[in-house]
N, C-alpha and C. Protein backbone atom coordinates (compact mmCIF):
# COMPACT_ATOMS: atom_id res chain seq x y z
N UNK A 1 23.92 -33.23 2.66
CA UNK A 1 23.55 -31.88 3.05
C UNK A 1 22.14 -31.91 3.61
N UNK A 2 22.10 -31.30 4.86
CA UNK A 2 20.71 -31.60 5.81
C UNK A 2 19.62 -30.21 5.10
N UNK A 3 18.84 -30.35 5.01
CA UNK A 3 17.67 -29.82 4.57
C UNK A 3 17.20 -28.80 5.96
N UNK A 4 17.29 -28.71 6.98
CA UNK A 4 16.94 -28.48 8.00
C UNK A 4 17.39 -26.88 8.09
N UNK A 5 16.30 -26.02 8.86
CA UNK A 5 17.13 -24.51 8.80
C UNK A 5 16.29 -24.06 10.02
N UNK A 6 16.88 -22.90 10.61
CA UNK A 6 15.61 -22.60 11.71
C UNK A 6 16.09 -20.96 10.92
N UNK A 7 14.81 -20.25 11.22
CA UNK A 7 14.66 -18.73 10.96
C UNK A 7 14.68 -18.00 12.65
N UNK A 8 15.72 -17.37 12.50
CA UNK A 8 15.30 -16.41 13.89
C UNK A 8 14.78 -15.12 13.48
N UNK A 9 13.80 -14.85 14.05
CA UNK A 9 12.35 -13.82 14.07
C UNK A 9 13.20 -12.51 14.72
N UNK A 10 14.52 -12.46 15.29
CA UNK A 10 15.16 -11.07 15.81
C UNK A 10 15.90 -10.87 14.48
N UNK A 11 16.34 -11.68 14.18
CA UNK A 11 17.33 -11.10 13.02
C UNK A 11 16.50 -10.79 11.81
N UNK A 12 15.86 -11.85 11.73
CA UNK A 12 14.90 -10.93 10.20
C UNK A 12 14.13 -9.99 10.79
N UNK A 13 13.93 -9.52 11.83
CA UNK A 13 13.64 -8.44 12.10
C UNK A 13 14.59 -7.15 11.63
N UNK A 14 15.54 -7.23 12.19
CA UNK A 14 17.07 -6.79 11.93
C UNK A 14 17.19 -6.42 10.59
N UNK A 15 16.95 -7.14 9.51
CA UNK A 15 17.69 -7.22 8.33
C UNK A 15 15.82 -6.49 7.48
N UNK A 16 14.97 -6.81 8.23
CA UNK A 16 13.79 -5.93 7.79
C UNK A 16 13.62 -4.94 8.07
N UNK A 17 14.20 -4.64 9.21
CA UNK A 17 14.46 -2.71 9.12
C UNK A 17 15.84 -2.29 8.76
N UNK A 18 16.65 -2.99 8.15
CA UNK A 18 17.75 -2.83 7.91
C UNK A 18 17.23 -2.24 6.08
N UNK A 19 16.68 -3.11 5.66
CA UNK A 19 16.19 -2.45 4.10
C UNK A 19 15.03 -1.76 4.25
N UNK A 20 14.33 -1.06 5.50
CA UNK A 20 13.64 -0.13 5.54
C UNK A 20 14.57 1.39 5.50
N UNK A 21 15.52 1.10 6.37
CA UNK A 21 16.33 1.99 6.62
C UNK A 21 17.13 2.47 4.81
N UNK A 22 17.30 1.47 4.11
CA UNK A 22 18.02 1.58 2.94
C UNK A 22 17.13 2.43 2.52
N UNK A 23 15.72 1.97 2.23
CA UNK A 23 14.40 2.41 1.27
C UNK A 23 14.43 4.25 1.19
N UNK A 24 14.56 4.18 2.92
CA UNK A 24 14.29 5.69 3.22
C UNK A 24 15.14 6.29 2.79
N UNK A 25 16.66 5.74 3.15
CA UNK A 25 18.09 6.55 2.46
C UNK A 25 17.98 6.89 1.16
N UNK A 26 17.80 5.44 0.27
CA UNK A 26 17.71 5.80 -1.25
C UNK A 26 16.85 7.23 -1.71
N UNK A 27 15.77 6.89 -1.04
CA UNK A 27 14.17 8.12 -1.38
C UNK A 27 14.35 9.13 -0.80
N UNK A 28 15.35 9.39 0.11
CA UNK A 28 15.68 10.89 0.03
C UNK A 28 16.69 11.29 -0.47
N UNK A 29 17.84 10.21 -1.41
CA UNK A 29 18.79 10.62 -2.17
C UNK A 29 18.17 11.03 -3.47
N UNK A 30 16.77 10.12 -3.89
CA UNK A 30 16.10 10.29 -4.73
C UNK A 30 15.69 12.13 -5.20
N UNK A 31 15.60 12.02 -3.85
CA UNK A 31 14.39 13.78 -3.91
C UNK A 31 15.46 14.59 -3.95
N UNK A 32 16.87 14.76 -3.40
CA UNK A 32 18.17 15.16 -3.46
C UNK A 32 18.31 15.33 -5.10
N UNK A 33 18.55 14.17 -5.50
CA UNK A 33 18.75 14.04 -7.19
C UNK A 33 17.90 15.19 -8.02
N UNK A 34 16.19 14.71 -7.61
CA UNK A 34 15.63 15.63 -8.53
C UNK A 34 16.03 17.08 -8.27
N UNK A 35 15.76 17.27 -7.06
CA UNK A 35 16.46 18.78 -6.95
C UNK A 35 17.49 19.44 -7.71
N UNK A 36 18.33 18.52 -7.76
CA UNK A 36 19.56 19.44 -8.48
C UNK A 36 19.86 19.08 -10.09
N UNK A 37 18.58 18.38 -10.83
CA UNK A 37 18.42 17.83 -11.94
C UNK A 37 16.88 17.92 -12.52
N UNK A 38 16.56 18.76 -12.19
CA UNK A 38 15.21 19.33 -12.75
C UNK A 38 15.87 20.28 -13.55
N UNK A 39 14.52 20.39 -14.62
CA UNK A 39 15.16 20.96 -16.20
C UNK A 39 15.89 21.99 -16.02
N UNK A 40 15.40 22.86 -14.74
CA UNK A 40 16.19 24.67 -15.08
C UNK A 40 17.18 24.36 -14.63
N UNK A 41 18.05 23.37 -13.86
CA UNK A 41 19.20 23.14 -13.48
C UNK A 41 20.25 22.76 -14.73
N UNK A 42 19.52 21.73 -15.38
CA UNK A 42 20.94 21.26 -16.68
C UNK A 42 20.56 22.26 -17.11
N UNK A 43 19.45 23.26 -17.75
CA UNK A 43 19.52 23.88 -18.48
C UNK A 43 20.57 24.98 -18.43
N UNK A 44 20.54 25.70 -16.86
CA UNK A 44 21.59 26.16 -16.58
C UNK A 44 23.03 25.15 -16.64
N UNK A 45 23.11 24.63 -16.78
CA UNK A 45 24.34 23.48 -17.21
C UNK A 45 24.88 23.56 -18.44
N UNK A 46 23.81 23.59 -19.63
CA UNK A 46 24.25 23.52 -20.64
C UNK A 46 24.26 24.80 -21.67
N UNK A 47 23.13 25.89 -21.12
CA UNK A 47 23.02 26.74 -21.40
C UNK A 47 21.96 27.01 -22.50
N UNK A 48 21.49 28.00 -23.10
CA UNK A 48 20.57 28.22 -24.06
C UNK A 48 20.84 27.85 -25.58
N UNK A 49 21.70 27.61 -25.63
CA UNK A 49 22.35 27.41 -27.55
C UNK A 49 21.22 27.08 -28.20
N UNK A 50 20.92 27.26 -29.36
CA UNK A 50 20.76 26.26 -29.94
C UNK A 50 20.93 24.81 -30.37
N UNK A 51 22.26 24.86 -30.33
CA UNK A 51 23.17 24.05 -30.48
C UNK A 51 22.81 22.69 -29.82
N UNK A 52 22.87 23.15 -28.29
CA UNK A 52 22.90 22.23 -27.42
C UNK A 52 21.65 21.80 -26.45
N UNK A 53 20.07 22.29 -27.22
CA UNK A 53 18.98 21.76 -27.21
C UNK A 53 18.92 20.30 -26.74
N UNK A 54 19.20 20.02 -28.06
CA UNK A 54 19.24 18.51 -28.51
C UNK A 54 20.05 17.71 -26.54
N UNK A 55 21.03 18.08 -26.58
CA UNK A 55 21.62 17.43 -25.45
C UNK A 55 20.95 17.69 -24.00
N UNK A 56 20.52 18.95 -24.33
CA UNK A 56 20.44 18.96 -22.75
C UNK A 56 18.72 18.22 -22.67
N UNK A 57 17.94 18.04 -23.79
CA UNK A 57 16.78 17.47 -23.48
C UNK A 57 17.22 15.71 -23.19
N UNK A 58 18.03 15.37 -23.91
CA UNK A 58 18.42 14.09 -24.03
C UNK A 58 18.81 13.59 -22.23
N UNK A 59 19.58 14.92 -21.38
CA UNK A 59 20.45 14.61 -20.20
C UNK A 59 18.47 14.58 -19.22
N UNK A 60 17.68 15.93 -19.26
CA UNK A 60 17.10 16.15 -18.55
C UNK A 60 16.06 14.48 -18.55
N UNK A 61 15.78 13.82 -19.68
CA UNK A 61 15.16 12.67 -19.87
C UNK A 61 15.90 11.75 -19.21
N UNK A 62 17.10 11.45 -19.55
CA UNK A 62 18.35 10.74 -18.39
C UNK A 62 17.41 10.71 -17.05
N UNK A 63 17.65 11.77 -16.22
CA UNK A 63 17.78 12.52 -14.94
C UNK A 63 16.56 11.85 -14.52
N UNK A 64 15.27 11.77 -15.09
CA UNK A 64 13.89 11.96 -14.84
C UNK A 64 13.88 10.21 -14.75
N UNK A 65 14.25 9.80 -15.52
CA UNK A 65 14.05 8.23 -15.89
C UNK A 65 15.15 7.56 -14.99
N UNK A 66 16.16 8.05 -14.54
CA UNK A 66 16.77 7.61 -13.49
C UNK A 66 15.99 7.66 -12.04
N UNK A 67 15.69 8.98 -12.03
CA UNK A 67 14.70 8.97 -10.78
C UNK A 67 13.34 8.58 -10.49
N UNK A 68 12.66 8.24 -11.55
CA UNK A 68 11.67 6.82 -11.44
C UNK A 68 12.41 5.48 -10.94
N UNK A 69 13.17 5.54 -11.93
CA UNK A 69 13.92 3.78 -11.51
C UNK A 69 14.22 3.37 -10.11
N UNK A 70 14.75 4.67 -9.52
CA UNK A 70 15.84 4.81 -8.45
C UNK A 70 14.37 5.00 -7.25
N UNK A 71 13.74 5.91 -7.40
CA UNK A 71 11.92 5.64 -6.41
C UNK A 71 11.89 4.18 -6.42
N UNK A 72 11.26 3.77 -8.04
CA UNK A 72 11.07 1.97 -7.65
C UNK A 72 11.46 1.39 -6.72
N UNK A 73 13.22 1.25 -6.88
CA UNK A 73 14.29 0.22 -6.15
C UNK A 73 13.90 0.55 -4.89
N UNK A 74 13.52 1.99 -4.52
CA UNK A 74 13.22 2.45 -2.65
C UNK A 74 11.96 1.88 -2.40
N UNK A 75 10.62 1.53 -3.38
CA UNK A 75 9.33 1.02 -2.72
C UNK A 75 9.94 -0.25 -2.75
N UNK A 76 10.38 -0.67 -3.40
CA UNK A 76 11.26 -2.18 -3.90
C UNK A 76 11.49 -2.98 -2.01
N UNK A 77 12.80 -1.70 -1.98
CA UNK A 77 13.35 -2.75 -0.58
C UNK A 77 12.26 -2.04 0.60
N UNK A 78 11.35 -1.17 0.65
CA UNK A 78 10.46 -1.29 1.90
C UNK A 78 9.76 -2.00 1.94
N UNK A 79 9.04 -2.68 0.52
CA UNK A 79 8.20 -4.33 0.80
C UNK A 79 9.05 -5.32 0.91
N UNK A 80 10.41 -5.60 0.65
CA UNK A 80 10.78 -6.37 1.14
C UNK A 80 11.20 -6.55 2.72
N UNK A 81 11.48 -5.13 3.10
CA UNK A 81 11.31 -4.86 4.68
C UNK A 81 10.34 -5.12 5.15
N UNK A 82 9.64 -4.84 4.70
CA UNK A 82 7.58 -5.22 5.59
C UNK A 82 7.85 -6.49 5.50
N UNK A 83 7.59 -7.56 4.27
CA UNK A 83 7.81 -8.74 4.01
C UNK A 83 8.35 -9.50 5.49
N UNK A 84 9.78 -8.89 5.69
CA UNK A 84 10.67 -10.00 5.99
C UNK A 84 10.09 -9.81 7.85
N UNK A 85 9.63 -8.12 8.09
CA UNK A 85 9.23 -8.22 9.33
C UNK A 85 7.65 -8.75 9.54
N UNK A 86 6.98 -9.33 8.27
CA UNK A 86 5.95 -10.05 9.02
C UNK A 86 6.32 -11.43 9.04
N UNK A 87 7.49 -11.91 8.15
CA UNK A 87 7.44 -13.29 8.23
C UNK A 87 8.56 -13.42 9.72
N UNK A 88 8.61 -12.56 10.26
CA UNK A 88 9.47 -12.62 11.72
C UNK A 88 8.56 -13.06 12.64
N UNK A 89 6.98 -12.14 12.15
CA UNK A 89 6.40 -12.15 13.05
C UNK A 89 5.09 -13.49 13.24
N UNK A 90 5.25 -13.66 11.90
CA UNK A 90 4.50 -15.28 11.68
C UNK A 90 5.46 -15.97 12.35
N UNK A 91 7.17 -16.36 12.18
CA UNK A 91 7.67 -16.91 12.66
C UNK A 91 7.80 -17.48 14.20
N UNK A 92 8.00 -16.14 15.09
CA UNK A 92 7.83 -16.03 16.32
C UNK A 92 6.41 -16.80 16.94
N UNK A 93 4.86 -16.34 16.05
CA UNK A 93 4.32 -17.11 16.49
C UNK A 93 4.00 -18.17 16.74
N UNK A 94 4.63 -18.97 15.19
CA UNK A 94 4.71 -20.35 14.69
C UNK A 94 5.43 -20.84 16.01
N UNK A 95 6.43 -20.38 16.19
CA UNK A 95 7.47 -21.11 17.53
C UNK A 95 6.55 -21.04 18.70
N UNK A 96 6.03 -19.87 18.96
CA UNK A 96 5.36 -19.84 20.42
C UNK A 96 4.26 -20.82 20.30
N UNK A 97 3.51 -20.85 19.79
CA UNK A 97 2.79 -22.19 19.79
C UNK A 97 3.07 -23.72 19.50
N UNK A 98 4.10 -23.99 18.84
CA UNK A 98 4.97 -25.11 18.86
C UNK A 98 5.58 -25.18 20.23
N UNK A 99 6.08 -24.22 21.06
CA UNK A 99 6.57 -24.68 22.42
C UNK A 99 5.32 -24.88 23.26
N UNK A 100 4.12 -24.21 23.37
CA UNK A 100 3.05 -24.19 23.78
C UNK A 100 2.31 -25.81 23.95
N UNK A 101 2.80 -26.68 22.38
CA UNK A 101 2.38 -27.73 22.21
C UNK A 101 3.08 -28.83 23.08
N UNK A 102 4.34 -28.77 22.88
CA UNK A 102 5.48 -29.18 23.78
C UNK A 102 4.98 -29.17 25.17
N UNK A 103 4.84 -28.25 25.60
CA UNK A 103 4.36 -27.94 27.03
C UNK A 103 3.11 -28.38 27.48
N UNK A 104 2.56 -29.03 26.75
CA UNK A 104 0.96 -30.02 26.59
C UNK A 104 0.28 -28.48 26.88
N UNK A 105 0.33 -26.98 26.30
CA UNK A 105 -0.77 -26.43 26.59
C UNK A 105 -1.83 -26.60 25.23
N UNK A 106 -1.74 -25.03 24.98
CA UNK A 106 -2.76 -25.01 23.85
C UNK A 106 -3.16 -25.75 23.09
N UNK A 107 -3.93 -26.17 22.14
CA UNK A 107 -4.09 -27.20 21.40
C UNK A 107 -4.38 -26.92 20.38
């Protein structure tokens, strides 16, 4: 098995705005979520009881701690989008000056 790989600088381009594009989707499903899961919402869900205190604080903590997690995972894949579009762009240069060398220019 050859060790050998080449990176093309269009496609990780591609696939770096491809999880930019995710980041943004997630983070406005995110802000979607809180909207319809902020406290006066379950509360209206579950209603005033007494009874059912206990649960609906338990769901609204759910809701809140999901939508931290779920933010994270969205800053998550936009650095890996930045990431992958600078190493496109190191890449590209790495090549242009390797052909440059080839070509007896730059040095």
């Amino acid at each position: 098995m050859s060790g050998d790989f080449y990176l093309e600088p269009q496609e990780l381009t591609k696939l770096g705005n491809a999880f930019g594009t995710r980041a943004y989707d997630l983070a406005s499903a995110v802000r979607s979520f809180q909207g319809k899961t902020g406290a006066e919402h379950i509360h209206d869900g579950f209603g005033f009881l007494t009874e059912s205190e206990e649960v609906t604080s338990a769901y609204i903590e759910l809701a809140a701690e999901m939508a931290v997690r779920l933010g994270e995972l969205a800053r998550q894949f936009d650095e890996i989008g930045q990431a992958l579009k600078v190493n496109a762009t190191n890449s590209e240069a790495a090549d242009d000056t390797l052909a440059d060398l080839f070509k007896g220019g730059k040095r």
